[in-house]
Protein backbone atom coordinates (compact mmCIF):
# COMPACT_ATOMS: atom_id res chain seq x y z
CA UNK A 1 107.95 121.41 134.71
CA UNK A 2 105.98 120.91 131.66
CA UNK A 3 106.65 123.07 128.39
CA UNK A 4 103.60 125.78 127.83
CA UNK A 5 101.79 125.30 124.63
CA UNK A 6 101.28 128.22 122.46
CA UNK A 7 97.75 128.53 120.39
CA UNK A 8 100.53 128.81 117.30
CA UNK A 9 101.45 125.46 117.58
CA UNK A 10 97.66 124.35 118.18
CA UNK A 11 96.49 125.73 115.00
CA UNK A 12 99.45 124.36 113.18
CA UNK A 13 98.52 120.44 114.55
CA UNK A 14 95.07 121.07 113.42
CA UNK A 15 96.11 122.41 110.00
CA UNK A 16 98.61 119.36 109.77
CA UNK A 17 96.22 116.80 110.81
CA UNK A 18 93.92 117.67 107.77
CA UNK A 19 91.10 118.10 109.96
CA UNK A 20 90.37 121.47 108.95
CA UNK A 21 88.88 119.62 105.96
CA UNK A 22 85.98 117.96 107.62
CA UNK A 23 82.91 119.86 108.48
CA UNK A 24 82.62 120.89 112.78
CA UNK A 25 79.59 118.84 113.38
CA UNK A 26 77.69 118.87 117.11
CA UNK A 27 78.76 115.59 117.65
CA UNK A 28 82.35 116.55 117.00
CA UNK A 29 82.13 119.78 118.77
CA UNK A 30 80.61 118.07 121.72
CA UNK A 31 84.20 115.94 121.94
CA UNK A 32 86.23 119.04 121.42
CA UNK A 33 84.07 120.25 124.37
CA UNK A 34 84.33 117.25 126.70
CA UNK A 35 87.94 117.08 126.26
CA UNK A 36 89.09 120.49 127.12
CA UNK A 37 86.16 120.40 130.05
CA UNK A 38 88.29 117.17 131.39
CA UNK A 39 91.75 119.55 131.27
CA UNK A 40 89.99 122.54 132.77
CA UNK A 41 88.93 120.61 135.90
CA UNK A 42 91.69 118.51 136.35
CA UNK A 43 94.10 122.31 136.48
CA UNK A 44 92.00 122.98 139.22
CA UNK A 45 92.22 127.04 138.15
CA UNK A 46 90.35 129.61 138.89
CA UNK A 47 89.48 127.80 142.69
CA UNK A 48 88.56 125.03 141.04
CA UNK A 49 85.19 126.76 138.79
CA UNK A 50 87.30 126.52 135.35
CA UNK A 51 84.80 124.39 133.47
CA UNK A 52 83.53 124.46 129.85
CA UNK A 53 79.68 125.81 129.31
CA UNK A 54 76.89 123.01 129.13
CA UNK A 55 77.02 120.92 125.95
CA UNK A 56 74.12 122.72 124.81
CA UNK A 57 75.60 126.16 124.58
CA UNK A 58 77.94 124.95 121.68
CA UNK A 59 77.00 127.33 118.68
CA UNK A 60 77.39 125.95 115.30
CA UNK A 61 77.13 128.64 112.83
CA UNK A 62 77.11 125.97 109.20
CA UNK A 63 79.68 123.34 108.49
CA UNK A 64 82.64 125.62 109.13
CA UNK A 65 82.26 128.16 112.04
CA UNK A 66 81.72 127.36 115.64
CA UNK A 67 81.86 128.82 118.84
CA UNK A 68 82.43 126.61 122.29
CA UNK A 69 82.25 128.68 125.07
CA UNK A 70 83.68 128.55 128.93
CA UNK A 71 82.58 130.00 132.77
CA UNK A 72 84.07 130.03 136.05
CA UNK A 73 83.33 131.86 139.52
CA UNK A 74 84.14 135.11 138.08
CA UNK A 75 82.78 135.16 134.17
CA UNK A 76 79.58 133.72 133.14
CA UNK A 77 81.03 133.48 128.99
CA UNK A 78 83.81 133.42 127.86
CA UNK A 79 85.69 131.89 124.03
CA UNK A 80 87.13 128.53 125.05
CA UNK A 81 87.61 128.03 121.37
CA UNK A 82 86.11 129.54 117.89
CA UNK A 83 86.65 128.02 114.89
CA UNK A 84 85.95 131.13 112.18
CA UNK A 85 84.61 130.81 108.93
CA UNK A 86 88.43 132.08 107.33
CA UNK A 87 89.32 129.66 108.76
CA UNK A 88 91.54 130.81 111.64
CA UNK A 89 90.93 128.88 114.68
CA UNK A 90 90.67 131.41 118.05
CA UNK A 91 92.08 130.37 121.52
CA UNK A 92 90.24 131.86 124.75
CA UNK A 93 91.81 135.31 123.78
CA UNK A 94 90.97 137.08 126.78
CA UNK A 95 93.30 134.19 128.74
CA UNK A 96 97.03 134.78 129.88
CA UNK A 97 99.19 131.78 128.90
CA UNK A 98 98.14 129.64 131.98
CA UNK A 99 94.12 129.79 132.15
CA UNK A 100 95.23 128.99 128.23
CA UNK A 101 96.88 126.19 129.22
CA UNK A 102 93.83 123.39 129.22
CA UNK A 103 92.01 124.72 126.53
CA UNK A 104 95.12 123.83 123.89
CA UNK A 105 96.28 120.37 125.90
CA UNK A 106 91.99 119.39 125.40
CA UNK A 107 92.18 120.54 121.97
CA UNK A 108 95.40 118.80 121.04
CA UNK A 109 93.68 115.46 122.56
CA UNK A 110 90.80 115.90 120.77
CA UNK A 111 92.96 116.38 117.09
CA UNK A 112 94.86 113.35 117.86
CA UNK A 113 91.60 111.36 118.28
CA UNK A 114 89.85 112.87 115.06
CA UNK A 115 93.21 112.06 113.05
CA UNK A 116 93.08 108.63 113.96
CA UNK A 117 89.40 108.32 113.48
CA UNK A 118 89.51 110.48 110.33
CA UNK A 119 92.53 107.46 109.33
CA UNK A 120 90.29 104.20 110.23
CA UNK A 121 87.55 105.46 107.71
């Protein structure tokens, strides 16, 4: 059985990895997006309709505050993730800590791969 992440331990890889430094572009937001899209369908919850909202739908509000947004058969919008202009990065905060679960294991992908982007430049 495989340890639950907590959205405590999210924030703290993202404040670690320095990334909170760089400004949340689309293009950056759109991987964020793709990888926790890859987690929800591979958990197969929700009968399978767990899915991240169309690429589109991400909603940049400047360099520092950003919104990506989820469905499935029974909610149309839901947070995924929100990245507020305090700071303070927001974790699907309607979810119980399973529907949680591919939301942080996409997001902790997705710092990874920034950090060692963010390190070859």
């Amino acid at each position: 059985m495989t340890a639950k992440l907590t959205r405590e331990a999210a924030r703290k890889a993202y404040a670690d990895s320095g990334l909170d430094h760089f400004p949340l572009t689309l293009e950056r937001m759109s991987g964020l997006r793709n990888a926790i899209n890859s987690e929800m369908l591979a958990a197969g919850l929700m009968q399978g309709t767990y899915h991240m909202a169309h690429p589109s739908l991400i909603r940049v509000h400047g360099s520092n505050c950003v919104e990506l947004r989820c469905v499935s058969y029974y909610f149309d919008d839901r947070e995924a993730v929100t990245f507020n202009a305090d700071g303070f990065v927001g974790f699907a905060g309607w979810a119980d800590d399973t529907n949680v679960q591919p939301i942080l294991r996409g997001f902790l992908q997705w710092v990874e791969h920034e950090a060692e982007v963010a390190e070859l430049n």
